[in-house]
Every structure is written in structure tokens, then in C-alpha cells.
N, C-alpha and C. Protein backbone atom coordinates (compact mmCIF):
# COMPACT_ATOMS: atom_id res chain seq x y z
N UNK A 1 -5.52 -3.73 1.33
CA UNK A 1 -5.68 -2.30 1.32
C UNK A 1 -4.70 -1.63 2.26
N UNK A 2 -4.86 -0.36 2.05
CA UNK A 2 -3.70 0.33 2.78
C UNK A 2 -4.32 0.78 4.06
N UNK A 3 -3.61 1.98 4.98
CA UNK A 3 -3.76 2.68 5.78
C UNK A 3 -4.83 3.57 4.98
N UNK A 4 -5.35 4.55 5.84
CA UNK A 4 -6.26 5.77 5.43
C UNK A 4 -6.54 6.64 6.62
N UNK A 5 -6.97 8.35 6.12
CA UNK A 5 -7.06 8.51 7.03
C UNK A 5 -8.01 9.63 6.46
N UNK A 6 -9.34 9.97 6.87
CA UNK A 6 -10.48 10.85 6.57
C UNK A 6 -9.94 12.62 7.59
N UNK A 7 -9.59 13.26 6.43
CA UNK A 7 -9.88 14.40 7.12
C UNK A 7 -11.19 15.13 7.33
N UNK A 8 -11.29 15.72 8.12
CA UNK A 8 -12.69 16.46 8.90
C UNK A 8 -13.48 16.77 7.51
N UNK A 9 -14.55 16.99 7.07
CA UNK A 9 -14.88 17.43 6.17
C UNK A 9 -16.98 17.88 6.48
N UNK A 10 -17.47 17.54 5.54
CA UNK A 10 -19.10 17.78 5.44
C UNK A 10 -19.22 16.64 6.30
N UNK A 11 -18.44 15.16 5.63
CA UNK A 11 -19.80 14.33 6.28
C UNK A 11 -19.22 13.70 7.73
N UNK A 12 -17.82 13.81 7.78
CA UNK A 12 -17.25 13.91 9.68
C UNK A 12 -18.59 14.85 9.95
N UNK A 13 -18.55 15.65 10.27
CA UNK A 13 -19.40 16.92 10.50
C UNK A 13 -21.28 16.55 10.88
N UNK A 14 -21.34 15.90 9.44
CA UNK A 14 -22.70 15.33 9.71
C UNK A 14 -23.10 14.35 10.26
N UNK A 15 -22.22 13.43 10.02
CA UNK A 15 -22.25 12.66 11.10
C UNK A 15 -22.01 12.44 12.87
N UNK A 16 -20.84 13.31 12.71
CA UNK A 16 -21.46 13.80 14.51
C UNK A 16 -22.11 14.63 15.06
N UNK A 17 -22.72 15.00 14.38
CA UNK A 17 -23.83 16.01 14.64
C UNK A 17 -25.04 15.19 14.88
N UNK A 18 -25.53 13.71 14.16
CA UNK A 18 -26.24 13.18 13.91
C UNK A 18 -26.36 12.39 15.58
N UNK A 19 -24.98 12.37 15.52
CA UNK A 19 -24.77 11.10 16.83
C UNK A 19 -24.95 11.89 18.09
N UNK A 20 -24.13 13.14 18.00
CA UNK A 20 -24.62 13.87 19.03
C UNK A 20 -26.39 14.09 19.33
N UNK A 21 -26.98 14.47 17.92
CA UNK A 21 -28.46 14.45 18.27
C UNK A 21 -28.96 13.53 19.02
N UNK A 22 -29.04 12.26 18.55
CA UNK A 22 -29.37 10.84 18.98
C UNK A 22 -28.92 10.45 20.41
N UNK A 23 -28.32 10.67 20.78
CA UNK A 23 -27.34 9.48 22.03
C UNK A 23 -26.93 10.97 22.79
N UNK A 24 -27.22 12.56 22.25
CA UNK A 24 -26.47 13.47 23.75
C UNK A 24 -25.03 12.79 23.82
N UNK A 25 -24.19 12.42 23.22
CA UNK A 25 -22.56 12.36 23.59
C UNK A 25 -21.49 12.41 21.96
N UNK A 26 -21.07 13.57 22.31
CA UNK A 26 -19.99 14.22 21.53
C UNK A 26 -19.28 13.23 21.28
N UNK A 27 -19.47 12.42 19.48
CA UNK A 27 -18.47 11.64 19.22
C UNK A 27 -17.09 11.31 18.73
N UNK A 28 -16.39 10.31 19.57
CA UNK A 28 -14.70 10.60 19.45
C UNK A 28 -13.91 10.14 17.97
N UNK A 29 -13.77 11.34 17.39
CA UNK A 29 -13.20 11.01 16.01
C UNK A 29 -11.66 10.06 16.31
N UNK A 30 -11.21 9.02 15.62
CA UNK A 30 -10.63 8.56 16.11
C UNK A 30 -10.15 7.59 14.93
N UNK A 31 -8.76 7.53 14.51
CA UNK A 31 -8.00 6.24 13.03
C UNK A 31 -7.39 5.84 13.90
N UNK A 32 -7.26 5.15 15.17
CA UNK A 32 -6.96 4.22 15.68
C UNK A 32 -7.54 2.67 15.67
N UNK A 33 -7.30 2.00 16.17
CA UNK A 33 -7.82 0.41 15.93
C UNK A 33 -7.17 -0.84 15.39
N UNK A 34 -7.94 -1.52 15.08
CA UNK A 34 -7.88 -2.87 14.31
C UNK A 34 -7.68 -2.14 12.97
N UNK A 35 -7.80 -3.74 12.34
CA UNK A 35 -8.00 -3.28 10.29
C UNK A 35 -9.46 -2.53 10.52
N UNK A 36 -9.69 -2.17 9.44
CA UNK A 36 -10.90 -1.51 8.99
C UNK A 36 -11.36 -1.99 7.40
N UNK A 37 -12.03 -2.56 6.88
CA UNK A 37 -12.95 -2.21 5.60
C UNK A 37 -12.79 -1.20 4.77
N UNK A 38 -12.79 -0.40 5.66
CA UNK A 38 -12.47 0.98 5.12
C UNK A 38 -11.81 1.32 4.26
N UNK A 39 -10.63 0.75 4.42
CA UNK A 39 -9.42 1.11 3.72
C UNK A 39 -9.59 0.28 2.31
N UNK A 40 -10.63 -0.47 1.79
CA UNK A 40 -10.83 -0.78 0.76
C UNK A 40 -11.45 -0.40 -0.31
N UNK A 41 -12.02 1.10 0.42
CA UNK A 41 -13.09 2.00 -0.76
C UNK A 41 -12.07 3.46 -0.49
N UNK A 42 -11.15 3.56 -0.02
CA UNK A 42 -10.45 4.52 0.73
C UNK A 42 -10.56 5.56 -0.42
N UNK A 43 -9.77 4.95 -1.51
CA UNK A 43 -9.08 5.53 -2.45
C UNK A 43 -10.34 6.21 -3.56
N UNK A 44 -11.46 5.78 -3.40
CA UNK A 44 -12.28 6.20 -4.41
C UNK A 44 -13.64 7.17 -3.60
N UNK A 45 -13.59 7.43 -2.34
CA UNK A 45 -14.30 8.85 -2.12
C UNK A 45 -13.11 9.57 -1.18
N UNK A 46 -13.90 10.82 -1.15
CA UNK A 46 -13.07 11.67 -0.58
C UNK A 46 -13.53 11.66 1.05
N UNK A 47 -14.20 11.17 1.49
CA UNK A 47 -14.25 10.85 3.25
C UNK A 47 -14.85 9.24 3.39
N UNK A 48 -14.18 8.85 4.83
CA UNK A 48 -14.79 8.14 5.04
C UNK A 48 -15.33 7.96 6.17
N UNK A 49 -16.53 7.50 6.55
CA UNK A 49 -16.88 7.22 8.17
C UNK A 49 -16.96 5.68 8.18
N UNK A 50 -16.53 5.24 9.60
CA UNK A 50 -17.17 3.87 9.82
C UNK A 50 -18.01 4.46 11.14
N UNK A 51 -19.37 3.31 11.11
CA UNK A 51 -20.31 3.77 12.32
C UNK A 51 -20.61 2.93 12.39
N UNK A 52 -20.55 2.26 13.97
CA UNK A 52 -21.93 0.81 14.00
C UNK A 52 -22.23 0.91 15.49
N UNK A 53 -23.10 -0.02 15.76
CA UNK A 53 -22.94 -0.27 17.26
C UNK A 53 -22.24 -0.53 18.00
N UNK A 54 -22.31 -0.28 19.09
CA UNK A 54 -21.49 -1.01 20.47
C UNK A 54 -21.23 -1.81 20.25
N UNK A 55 -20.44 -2.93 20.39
CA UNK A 55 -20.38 -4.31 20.33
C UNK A 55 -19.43 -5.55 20.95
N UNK A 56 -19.09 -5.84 22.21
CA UNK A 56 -18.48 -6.60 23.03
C UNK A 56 -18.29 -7.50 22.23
N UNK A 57 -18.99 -8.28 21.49
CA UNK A 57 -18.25 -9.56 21.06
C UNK A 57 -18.41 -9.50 19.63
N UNK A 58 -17.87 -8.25 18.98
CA UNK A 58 -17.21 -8.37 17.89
C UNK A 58 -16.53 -9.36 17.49
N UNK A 59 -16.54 -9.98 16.39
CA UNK A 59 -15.31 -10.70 15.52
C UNK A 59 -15.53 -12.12 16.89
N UNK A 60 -16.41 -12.26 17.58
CA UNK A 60 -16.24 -13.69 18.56
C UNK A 60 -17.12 -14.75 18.32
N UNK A 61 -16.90 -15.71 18.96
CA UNK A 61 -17.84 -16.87 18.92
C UNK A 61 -19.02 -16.56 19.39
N UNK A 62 -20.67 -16.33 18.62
CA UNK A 62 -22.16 -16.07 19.05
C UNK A 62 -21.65 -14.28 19.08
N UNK A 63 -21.37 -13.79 18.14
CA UNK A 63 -20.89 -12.36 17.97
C UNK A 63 -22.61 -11.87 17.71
N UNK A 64 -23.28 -10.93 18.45
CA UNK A 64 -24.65 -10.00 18.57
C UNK A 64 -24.35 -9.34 19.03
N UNK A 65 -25.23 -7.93 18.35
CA UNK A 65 -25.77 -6.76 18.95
C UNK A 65 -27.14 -6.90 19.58
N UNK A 66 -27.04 -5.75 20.57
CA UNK A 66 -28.80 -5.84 21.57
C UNK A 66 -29.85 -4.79 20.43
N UNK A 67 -30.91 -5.57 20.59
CA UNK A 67 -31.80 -4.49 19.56
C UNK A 67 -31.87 -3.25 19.99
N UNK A 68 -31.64 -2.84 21.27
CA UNK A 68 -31.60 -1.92 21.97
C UNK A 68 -30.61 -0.92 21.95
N UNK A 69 -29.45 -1.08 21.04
CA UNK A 69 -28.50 -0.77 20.35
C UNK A 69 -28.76 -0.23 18.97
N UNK A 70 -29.54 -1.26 18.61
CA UNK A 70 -29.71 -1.09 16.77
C UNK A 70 -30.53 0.15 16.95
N UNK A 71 -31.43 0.27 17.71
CA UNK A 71 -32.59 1.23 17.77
C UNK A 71 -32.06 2.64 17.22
N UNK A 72 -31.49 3.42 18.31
CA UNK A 72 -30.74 4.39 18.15
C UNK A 72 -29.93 4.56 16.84
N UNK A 73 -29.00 3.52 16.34
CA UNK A 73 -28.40 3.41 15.33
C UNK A 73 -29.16 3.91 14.34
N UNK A 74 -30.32 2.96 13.90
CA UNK A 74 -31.14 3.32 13.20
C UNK A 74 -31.43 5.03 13.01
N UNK A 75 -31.93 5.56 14.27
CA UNK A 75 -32.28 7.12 13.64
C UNK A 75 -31.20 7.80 13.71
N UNK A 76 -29.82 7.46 13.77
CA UNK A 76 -28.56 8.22 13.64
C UNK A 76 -28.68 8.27 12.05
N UNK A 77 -29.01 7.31 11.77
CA UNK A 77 -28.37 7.12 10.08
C UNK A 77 -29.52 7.50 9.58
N UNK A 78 -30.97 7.36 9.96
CA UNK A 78 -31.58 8.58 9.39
C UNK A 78 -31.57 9.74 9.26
N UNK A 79 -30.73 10.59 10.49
CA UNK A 79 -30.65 12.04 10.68
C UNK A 79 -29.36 11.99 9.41
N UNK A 80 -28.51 11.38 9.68
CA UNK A 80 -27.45 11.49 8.86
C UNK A 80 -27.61 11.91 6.96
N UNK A 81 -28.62 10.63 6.65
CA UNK A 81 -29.59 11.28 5.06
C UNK A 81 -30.22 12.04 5.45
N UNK A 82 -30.97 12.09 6.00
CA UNK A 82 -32.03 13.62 6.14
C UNK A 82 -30.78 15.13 5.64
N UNK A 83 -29.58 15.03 6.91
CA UNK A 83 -28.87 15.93 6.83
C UNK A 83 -27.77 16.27 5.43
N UNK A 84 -27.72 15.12 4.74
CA UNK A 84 -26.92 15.00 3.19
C UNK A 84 -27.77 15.09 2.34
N UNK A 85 -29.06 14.59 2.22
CA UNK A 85 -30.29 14.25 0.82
C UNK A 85 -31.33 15.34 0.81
N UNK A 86 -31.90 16.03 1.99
CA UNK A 86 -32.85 16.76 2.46
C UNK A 86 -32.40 18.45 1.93
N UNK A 87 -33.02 18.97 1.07
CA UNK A 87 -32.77 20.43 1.05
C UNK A 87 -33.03 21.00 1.86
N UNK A 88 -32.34 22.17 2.07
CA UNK A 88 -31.77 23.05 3.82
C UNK A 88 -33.43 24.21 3.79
């Protein structure tokens, strides 16, 4: 897959809005990094987000997240459908 790059749109938008709700910290939009996944559905919607947890030992040997991590995650990505699926 190629490069990509999500301009600002509804669901940038809803989604940090979501994260801001959850966690109180304004999140850093950012196409910097490693590869991404991403770039393999790139071409067939018009935004993309990646979101996950924290994670120190990404991509390592005994690679986990703390449940204590997932927690939060969890009601981000609920606020997130609530805020796309839910009539206003």
C-alpha cells in the first residue's frame, strides 16, 4: 500500500472530541510514524483514523496492553458510535 493522508473531516472531529471527553487531553493529529494498516483501506473511504492504546511493547517479544488502558479505550469508541450512529 501506499502513503495516505486523512484530511480533517466529520470523523477526525469525532473522534477527538471523543478522546478529549474520555482521557481530558486534546488529541495530537499526527501522519507521522511507522507503516500503518491504514494505508490498505486508504483508497476506498474518504477518512481515516487509526486509534489504539498506549503501548510500549508494540510489535515486541510478550507485546500487551494494561487492562487499565483498554478501559478507557473502550468508552472512547463508544462515544465515538454514539456520536456517528445516534440521532442529534
Amino acid at each position: 500500500g501506499n502513503p495516505f493522508y486523512t484530511a480533517r473531516g466529520r470523523l477526525v472531529d469525532v473522534v477527538g472530541a471523543a478522546v478529549q471527553e474520555v482521557t481530558g487531553l486534546l488529541p495530537e493529529l499526527s501522519c507521522t510514524g511507522g507503516t500503518s494498516d491504514g494505508r490498505f483501506i486508504a483508497t476506498i473511504c474518504n477518512e481515516l483514523v487509526e486509534l489504539g492504546p498506549v503501548n510500549a511493547t508494540i510489535h515486541q517479544v510478550d507485546e500487551r496492553v494494561a487492562i487499565a488502558d483498554l478501559e478507557p479505550l473502550a468508552l472512547i469508541y463508544r462515544r465515538i458510535l454514539e456520536r456517528l450512529l445516534l440521532p442529534v
